[in-house]
N, C-alpha and C. Protein backbone atom coordinates (compact mmCIF):
# COMPACT_ATOMS: atom_id res chain seq x y z
N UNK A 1 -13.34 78.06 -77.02
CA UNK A 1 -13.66 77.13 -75.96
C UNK A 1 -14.95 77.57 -75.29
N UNK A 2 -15.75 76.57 -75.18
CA UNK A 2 -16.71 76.93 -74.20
C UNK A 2 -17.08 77.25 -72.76
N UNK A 3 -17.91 78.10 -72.59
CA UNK A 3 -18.04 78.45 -70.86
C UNK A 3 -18.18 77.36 -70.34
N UNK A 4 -18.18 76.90 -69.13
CA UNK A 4 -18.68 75.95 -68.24
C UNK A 4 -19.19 76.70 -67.35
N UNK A 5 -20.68 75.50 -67.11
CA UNK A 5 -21.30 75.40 -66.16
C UNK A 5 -21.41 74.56 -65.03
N UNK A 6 -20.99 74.92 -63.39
CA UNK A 6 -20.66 73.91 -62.38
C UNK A 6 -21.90 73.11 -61.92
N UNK A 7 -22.01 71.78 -62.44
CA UNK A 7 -23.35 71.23 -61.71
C UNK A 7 -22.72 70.15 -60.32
N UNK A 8 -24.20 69.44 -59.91
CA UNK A 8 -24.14 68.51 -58.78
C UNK A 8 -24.53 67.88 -58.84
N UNK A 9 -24.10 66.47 -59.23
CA UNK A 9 -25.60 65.39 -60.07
C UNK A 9 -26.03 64.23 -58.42
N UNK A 10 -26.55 63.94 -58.41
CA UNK A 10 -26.97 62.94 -57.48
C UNK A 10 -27.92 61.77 -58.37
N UNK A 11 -27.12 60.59 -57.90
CA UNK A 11 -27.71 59.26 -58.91
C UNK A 11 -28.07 58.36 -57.57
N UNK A 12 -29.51 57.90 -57.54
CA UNK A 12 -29.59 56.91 -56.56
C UNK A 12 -29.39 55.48 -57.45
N UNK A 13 -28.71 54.69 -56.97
CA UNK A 13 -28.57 53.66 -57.24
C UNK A 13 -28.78 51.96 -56.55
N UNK A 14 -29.30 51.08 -57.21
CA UNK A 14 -29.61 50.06 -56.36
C UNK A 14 -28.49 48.83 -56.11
N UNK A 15 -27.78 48.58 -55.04
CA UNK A 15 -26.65 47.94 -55.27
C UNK A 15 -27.14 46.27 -55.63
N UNK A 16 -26.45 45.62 -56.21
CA UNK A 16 -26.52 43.72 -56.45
C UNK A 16 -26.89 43.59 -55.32
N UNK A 17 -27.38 42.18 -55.58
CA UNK A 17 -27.76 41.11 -54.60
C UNK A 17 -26.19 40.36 -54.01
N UNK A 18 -26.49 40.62 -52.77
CA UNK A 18 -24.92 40.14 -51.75
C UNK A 18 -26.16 39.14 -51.00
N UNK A 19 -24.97 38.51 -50.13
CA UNK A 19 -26.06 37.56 -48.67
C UNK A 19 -26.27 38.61 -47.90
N UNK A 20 -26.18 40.15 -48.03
CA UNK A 20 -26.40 40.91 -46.69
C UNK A 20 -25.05 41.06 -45.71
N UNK A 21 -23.96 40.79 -46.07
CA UNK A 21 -22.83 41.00 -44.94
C UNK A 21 -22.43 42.49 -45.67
N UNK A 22 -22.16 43.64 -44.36
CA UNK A 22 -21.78 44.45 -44.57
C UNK A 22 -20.73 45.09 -45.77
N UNK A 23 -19.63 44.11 -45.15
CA UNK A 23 -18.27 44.53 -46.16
C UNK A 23 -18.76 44.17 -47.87
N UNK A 24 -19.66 42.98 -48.28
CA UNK A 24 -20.16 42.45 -49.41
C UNK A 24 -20.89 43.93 -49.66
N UNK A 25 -21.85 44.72 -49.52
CA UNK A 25 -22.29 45.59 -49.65
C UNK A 25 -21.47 46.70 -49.73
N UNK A 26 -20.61 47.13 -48.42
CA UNK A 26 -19.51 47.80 -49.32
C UNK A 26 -18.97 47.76 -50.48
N UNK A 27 -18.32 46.57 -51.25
CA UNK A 27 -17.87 46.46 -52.00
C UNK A 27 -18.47 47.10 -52.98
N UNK A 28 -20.17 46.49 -53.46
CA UNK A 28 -20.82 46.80 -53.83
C UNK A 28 -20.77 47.68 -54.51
N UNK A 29 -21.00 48.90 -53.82
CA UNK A 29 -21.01 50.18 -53.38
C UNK A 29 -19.76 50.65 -54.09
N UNK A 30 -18.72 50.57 -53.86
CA UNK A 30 -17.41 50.60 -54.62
C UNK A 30 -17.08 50.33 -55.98
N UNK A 31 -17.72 49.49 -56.56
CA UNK A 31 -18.03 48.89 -57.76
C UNK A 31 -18.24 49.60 -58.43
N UNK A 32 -19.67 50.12 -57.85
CA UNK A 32 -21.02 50.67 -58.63
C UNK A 32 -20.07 51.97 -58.86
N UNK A 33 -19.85 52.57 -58.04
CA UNK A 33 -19.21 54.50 -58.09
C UNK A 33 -17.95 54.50 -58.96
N UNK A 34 -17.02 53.37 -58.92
CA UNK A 34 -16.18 53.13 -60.21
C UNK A 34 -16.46 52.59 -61.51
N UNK A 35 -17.21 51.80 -61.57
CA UNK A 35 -17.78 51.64 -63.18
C UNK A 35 -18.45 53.19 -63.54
N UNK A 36 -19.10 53.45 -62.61
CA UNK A 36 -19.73 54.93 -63.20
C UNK A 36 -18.55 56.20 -63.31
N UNK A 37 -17.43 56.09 -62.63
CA UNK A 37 -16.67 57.30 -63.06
C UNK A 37 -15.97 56.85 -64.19
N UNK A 38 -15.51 55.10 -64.66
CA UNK A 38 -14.93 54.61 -65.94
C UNK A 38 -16.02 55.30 -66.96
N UNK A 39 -17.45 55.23 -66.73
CA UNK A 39 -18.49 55.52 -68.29
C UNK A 39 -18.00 57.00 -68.23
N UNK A 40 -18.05 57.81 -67.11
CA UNK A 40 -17.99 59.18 -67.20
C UNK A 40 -17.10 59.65 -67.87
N UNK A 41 -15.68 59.14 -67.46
CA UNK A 41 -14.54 59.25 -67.91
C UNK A 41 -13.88 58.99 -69.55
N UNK A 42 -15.23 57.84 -69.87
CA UNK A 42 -14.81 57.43 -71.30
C UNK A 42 -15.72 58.28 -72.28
N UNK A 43 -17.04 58.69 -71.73
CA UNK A 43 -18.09 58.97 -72.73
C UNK A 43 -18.32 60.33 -72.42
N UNK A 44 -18.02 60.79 -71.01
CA UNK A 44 -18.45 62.40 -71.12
C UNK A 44 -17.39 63.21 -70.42
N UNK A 45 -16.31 63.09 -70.10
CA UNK A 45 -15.25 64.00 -70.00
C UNK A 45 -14.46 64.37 -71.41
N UNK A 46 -14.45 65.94 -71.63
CA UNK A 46 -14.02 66.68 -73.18
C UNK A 46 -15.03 66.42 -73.82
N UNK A 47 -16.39 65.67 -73.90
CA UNK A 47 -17.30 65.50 -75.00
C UNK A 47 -18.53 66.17 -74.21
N UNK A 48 -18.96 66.24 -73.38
CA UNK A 48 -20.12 67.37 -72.46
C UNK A 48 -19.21 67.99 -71.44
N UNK A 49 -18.26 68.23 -71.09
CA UNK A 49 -17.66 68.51 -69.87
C UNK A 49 -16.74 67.77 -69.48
N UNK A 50 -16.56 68.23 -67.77
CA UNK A 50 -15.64 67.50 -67.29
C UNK A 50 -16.00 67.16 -65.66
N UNK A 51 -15.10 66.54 -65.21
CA UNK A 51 -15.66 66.59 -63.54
C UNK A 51 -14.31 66.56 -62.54
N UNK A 52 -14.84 66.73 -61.33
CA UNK A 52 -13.51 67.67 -60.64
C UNK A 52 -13.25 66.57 -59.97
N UNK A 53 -11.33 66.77 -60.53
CA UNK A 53 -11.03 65.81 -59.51
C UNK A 53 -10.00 65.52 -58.40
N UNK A 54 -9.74 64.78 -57.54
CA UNK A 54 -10.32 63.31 -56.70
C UNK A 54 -12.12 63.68 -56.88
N UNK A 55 -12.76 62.84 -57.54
CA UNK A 55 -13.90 62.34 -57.15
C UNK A 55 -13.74 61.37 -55.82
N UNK A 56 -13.32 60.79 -55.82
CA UNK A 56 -13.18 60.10 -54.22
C UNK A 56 -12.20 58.47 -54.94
N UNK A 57 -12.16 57.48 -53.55
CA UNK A 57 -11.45 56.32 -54.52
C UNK A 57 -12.15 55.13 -53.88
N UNK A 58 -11.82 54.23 -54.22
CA UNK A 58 -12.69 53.18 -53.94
C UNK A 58 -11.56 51.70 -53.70
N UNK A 59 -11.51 50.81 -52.90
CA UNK A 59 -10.60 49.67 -52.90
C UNK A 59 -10.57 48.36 -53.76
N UNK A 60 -10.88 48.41 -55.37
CA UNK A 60 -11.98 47.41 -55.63
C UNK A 60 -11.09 46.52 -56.65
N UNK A 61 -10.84 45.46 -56.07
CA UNK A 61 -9.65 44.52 -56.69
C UNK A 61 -9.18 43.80 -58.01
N UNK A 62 -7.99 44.73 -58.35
CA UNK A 62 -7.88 44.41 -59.69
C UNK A 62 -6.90 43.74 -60.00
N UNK A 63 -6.57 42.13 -59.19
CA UNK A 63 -6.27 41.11 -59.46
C UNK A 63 -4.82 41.51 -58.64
N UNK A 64 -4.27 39.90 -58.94
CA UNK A 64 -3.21 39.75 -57.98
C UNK A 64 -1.76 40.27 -58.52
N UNK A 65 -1.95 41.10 -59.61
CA UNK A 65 -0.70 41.46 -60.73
C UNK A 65 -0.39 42.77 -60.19
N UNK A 66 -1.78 43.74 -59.56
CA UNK A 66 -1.95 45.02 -59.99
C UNK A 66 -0.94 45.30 -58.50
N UNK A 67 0.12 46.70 -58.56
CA UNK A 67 0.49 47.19 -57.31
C UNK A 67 -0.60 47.71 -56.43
N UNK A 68 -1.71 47.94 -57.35
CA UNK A 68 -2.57 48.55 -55.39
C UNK A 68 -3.59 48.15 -56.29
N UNK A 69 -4.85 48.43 -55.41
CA UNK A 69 -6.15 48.21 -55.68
C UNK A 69 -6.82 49.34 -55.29
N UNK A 70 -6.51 50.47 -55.58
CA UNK A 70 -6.86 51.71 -55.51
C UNK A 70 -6.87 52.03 -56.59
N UNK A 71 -8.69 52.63 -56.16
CA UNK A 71 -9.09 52.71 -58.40
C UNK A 71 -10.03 54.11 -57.82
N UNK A 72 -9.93 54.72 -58.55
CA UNK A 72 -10.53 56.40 -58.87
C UNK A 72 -12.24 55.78 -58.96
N UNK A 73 -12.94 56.63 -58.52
CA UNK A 73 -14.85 56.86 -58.53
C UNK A 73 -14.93 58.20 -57.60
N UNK A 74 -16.64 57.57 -58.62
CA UNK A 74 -17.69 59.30 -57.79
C UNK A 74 -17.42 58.73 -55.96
N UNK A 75 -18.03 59.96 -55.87
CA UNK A 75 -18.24 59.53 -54.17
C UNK A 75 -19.95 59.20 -53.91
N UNK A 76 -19.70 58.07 -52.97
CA UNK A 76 -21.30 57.50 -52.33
C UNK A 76 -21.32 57.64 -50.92
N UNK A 77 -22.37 57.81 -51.02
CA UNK A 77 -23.14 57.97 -49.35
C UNK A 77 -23.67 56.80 -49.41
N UNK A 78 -24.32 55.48 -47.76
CA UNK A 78 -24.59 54.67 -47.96
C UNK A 78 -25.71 54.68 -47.67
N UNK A 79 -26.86 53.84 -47.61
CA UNK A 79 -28.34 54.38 -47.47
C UNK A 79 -28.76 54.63 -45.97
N UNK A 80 -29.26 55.44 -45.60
CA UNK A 80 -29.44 56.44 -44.17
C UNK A 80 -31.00 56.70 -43.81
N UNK A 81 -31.85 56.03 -42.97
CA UNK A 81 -33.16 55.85 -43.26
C UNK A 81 -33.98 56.21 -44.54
N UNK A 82 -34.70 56.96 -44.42
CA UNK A 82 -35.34 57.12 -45.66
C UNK A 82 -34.55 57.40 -46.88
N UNK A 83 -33.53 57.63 -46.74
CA UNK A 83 -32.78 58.24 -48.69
C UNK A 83 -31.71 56.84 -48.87
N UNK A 84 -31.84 56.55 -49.81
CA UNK A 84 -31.05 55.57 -50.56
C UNK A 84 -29.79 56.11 -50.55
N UNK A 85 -29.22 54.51 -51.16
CA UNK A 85 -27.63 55.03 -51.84
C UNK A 85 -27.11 56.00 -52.60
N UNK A 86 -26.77 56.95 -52.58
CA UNK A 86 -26.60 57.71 -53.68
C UNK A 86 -24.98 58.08 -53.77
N UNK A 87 -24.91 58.15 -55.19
CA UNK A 87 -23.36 58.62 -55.67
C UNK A 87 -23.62 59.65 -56.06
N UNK A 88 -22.83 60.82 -56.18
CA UNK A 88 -22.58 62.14 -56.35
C UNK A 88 -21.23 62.39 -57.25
N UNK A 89 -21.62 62.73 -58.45
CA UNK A 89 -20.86 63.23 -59.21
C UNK A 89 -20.86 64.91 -59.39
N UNK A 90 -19.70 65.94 -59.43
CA UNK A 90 -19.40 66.96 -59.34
C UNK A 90 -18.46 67.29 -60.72
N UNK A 91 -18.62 68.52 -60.97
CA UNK A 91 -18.45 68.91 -62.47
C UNK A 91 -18.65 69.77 -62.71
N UNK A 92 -18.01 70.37 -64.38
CA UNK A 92 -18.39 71.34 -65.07
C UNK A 92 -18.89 70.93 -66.48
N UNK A 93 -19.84 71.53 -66.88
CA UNK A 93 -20.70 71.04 -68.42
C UNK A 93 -20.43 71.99 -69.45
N UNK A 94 -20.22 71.44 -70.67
CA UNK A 94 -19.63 72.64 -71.67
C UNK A 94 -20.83 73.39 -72.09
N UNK A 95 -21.18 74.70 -72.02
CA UNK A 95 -22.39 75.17 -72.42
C UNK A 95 -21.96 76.80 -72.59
N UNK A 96 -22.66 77.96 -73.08
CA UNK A 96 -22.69 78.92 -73.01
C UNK A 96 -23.08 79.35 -71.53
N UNK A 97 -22.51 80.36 -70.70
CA UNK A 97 -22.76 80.79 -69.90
C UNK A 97 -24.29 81.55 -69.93
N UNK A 98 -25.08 80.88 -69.02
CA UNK A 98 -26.55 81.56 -68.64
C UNK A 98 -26.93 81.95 -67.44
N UNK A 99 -28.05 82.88 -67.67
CA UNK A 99 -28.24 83.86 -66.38
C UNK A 99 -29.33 82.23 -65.60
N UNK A 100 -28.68 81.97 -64.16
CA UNK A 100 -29.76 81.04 -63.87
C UNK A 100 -31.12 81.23 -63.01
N UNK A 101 -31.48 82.67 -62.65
CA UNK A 101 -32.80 83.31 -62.33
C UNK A 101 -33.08 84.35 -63.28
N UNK A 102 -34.69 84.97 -63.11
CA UNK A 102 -35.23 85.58 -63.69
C UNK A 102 -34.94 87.22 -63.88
N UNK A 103 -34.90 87.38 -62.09
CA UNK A 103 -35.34 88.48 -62.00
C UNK A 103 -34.06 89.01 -60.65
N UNK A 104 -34.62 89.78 -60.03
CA UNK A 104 -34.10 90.36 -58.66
C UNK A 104 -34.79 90.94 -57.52
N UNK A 105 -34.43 90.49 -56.83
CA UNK A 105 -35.03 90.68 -55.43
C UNK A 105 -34.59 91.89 -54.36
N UNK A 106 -35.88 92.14 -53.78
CA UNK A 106 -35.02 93.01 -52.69
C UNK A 106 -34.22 92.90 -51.70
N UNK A 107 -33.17 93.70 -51.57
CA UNK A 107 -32.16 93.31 -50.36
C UNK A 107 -32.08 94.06 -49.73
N UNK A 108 -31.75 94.00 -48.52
CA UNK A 108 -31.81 94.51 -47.26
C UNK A 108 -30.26 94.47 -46.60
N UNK A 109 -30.03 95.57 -46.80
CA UNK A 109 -27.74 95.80 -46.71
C UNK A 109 -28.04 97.25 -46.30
N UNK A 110 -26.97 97.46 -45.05
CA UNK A 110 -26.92 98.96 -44.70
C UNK A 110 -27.88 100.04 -44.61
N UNK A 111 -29.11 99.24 -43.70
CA UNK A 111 -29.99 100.20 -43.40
C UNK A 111 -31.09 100.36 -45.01
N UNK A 112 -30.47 100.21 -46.28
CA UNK A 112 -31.12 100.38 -47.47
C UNK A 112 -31.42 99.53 -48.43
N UNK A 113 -32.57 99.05 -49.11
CA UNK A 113 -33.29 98.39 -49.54
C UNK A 113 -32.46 98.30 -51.37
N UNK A 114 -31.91 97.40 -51.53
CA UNK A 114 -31.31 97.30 -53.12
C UNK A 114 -31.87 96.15 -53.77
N UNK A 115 -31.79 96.19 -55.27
CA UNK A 115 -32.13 95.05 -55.90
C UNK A 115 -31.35 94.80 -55.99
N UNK A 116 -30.70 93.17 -56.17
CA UNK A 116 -29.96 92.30 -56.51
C UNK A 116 -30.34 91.24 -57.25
N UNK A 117 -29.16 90.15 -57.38
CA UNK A 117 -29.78 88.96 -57.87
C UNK A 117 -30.85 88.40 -56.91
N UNK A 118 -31.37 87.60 -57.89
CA UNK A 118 -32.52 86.69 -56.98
C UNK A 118 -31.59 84.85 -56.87
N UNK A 119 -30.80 84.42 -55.87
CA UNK A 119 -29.93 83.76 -55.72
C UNK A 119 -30.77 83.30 -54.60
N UNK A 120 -29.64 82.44 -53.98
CA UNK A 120 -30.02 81.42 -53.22
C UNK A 120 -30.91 80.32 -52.59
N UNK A 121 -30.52 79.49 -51.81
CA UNK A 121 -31.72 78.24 -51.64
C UNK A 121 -32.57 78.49 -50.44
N UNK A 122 -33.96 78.01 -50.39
CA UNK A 122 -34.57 77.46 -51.49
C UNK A 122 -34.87 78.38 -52.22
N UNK A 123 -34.89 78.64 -53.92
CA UNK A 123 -35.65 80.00 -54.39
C UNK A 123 -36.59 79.56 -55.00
N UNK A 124 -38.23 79.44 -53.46
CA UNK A 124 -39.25 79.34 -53.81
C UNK A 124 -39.91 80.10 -54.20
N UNK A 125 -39.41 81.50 -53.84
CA UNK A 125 -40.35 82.65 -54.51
C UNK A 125 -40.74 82.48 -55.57
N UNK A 126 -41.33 83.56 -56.38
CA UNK A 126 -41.65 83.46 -57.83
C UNK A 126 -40.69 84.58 -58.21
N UNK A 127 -39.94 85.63 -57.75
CA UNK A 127 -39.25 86.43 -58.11
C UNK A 127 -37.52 85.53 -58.44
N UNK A 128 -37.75 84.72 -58.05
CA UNK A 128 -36.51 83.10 -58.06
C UNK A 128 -36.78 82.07 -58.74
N UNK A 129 -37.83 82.04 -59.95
CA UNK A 129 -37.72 81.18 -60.94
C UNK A 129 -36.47 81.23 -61.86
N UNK A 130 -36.44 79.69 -62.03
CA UNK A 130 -35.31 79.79 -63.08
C UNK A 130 -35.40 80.24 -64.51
N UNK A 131 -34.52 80.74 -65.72
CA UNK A 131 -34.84 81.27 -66.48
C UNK A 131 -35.11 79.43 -67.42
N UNK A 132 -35.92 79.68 -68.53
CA UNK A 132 -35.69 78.98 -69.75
C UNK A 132 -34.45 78.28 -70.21
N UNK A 133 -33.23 79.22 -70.29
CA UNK A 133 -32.20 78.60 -70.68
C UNK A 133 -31.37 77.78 -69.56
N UNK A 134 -31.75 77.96 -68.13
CA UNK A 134 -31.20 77.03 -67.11
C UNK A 134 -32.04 75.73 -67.32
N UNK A 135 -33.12 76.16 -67.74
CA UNK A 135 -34.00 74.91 -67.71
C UNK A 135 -33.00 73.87 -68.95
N UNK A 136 -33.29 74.36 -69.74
CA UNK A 136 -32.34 74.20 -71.05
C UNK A 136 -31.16 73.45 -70.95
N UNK A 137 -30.39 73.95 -70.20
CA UNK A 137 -29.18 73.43 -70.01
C UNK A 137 -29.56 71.93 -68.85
N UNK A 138 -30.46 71.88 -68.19
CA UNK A 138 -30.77 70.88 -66.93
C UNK A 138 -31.18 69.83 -67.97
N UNK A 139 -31.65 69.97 -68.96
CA UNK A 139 -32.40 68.52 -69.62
C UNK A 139 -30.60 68.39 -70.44
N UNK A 140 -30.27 69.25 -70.75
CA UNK A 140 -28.91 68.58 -71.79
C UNK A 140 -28.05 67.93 -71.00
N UNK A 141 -27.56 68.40 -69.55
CA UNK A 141 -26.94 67.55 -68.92
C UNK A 141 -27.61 66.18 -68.72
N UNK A 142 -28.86 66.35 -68.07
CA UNK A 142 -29.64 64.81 -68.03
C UNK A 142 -29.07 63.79 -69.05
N UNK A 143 -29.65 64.49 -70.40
CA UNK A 143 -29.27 63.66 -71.57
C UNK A 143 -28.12 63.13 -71.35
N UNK A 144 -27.15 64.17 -71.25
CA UNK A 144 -25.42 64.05 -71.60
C UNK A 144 -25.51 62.72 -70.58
N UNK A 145 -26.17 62.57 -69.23
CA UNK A 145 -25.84 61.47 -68.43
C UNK A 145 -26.49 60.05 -68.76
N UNK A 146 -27.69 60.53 -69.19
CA UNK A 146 -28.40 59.11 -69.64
C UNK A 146 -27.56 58.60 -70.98
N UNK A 147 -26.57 59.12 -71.80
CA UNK A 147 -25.89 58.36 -72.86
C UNK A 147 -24.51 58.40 -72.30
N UNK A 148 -24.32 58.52 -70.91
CA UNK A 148 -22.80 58.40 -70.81
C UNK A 148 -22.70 56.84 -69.99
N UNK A 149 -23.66 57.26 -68.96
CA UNK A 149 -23.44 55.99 -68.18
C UNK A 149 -24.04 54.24 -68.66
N UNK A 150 -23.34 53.67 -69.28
CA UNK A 150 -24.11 52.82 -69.75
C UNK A 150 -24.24 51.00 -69.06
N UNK A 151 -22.85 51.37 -68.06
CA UNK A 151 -22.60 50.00 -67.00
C UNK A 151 -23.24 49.62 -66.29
N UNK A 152 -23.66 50.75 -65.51
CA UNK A 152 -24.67 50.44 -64.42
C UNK A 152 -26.35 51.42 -64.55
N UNK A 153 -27.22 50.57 -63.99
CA UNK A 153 -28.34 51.12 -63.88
C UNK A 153 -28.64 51.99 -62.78
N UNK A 154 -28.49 53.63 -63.09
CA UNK A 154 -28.54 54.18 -62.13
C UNK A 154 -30.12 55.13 -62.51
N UNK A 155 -31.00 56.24 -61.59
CA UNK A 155 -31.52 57.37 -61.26
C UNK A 155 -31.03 58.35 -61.17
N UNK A 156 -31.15 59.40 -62.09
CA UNK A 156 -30.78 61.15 -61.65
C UNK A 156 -32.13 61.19 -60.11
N UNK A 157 -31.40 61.47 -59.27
CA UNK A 157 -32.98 62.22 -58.81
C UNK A 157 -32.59 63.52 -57.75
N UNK A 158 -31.39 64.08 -58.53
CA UNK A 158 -31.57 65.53 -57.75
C UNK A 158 -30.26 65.79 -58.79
N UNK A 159 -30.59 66.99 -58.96
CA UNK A 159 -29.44 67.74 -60.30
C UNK A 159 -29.04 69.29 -59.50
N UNK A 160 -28.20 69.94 -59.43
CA UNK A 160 -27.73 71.38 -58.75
C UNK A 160 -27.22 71.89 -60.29
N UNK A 161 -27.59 72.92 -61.20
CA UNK A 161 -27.01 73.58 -62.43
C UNK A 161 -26.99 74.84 -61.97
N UNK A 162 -25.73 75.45 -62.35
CA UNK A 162 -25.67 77.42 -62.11
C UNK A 162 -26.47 77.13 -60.52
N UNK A 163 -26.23 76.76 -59.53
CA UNK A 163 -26.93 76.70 -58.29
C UNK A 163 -28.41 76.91 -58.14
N UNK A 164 -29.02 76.43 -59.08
CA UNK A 164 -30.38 76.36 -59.39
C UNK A 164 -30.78 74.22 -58.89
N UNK A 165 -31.61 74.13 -57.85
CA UNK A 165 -31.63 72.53 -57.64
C UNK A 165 -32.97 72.26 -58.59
N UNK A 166 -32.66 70.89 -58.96
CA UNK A 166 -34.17 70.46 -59.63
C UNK A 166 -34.05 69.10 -58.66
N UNK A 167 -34.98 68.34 -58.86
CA UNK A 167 -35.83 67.11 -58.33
C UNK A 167 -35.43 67.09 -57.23
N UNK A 168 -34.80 66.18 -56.11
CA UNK A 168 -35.10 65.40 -55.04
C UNK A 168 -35.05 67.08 -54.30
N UNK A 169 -36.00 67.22 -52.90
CA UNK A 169 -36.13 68.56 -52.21
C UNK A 169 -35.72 69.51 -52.78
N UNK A 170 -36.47 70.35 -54.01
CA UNK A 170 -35.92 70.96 -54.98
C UNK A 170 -37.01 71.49 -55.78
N UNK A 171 -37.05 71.71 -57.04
CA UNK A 171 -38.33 72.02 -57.97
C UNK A 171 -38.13 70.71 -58.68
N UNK A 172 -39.15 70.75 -59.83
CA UNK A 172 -39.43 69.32 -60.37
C UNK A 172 -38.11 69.44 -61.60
N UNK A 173 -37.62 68.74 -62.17
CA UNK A 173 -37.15 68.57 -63.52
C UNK A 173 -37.96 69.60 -65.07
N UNK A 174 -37.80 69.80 -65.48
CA UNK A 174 -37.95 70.62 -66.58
C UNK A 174 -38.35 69.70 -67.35
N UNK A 175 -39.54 69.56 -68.19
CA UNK A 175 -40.22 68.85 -68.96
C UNK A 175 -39.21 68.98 -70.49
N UNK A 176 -38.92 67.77 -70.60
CA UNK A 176 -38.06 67.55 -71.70
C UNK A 176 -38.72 67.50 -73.31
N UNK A 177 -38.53 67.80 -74.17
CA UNK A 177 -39.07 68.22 -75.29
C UNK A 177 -39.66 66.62 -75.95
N UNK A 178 -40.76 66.75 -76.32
CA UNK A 178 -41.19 65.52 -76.94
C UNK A 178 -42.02 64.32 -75.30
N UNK A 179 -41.86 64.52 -74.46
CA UNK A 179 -41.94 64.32 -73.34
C UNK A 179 -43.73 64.41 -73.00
N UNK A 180 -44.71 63.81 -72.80
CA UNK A 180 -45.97 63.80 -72.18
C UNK A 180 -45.59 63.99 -70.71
């Protein structure tokens, strides 16, 4: 069996056209985060990973037969001045376990100066670059998401791998192979 790796995906997404009434936009919103945990659920849980769950639930009506209308999805935030909608999917990705910095830094514990990992956010230093193979693993999840989700039209635009962040307030994405 393979190691897993815990990521944090963040998908901005653009909801349908409603007349603008709140609850219509809710819904929306509800829709969107359950069709996307159905693709997740069908195309990339046991086949790239898995994801942790309650992802959250959503009220989104599945006719007048069904006992509830309580249906499983990612969780969304709703748009908050400048940052969009975004759904947040949480998980583990099947991969070999990798070191996700370079190097080690100095620490400062009990009066005495130790190296340690080079961890935490932001790690703008340069002694806190990520290694190659985190990079590595950040484009395979991408992938794994761009062929899972196929219902709705969503954006990666912030990824968390081995606690390493790429895109949105973060470092850039890792230039994907074949890629200008």
């Amino acid at each position: 069996m393979a190691n897993r790796i815990p990521f944090v995906a963040y998908f901005k997404v653009v909801l349908e056209q409603t007349d603008g009434k709140r609850f219509e936009i809710w819904r929306s919103r509800q829709k969107m985060a359950s069709l996307i945990y159905a693709d997740l659920m069908a195309n990339f849980e046991d086949t790239f990973g898995n994801l942790t769950l309650p992802g959250g639930s959503a009220t989104w009506s599945a006719g007048v037969d069904a006992l509830s209308t309580l249906y499983d999805s990612v969780a969304y935030k709703p748009q908050f001045g400048d940052s969009p909608d975004i759904l947040t999917v949480v998980g583990f990705f099947n991969n070999d376990a990798v070191v996700p910095y370079k190097n080690t830094k100095p620490v400062i514990a009990g009066n005495e100066v130790w190296l340690g990992p080079a961890t935490g956010a932001p790690g703008y230093a340069p002694f806190a670059d990520p290694t190659t193979a985190n990079d590595t693993v950040c484009n395979a999840l991408r992938t794994a998401f761009d062929d899972s989700i196929t219902s709705v039209i969503v954006e990666l635009i912030r990824l968390e791998v081995n606690g390493v962040a790429y895109g949105r307030e973060a470092r850039h994405f890792p230039r994907r192979a074949g890629s200008e």
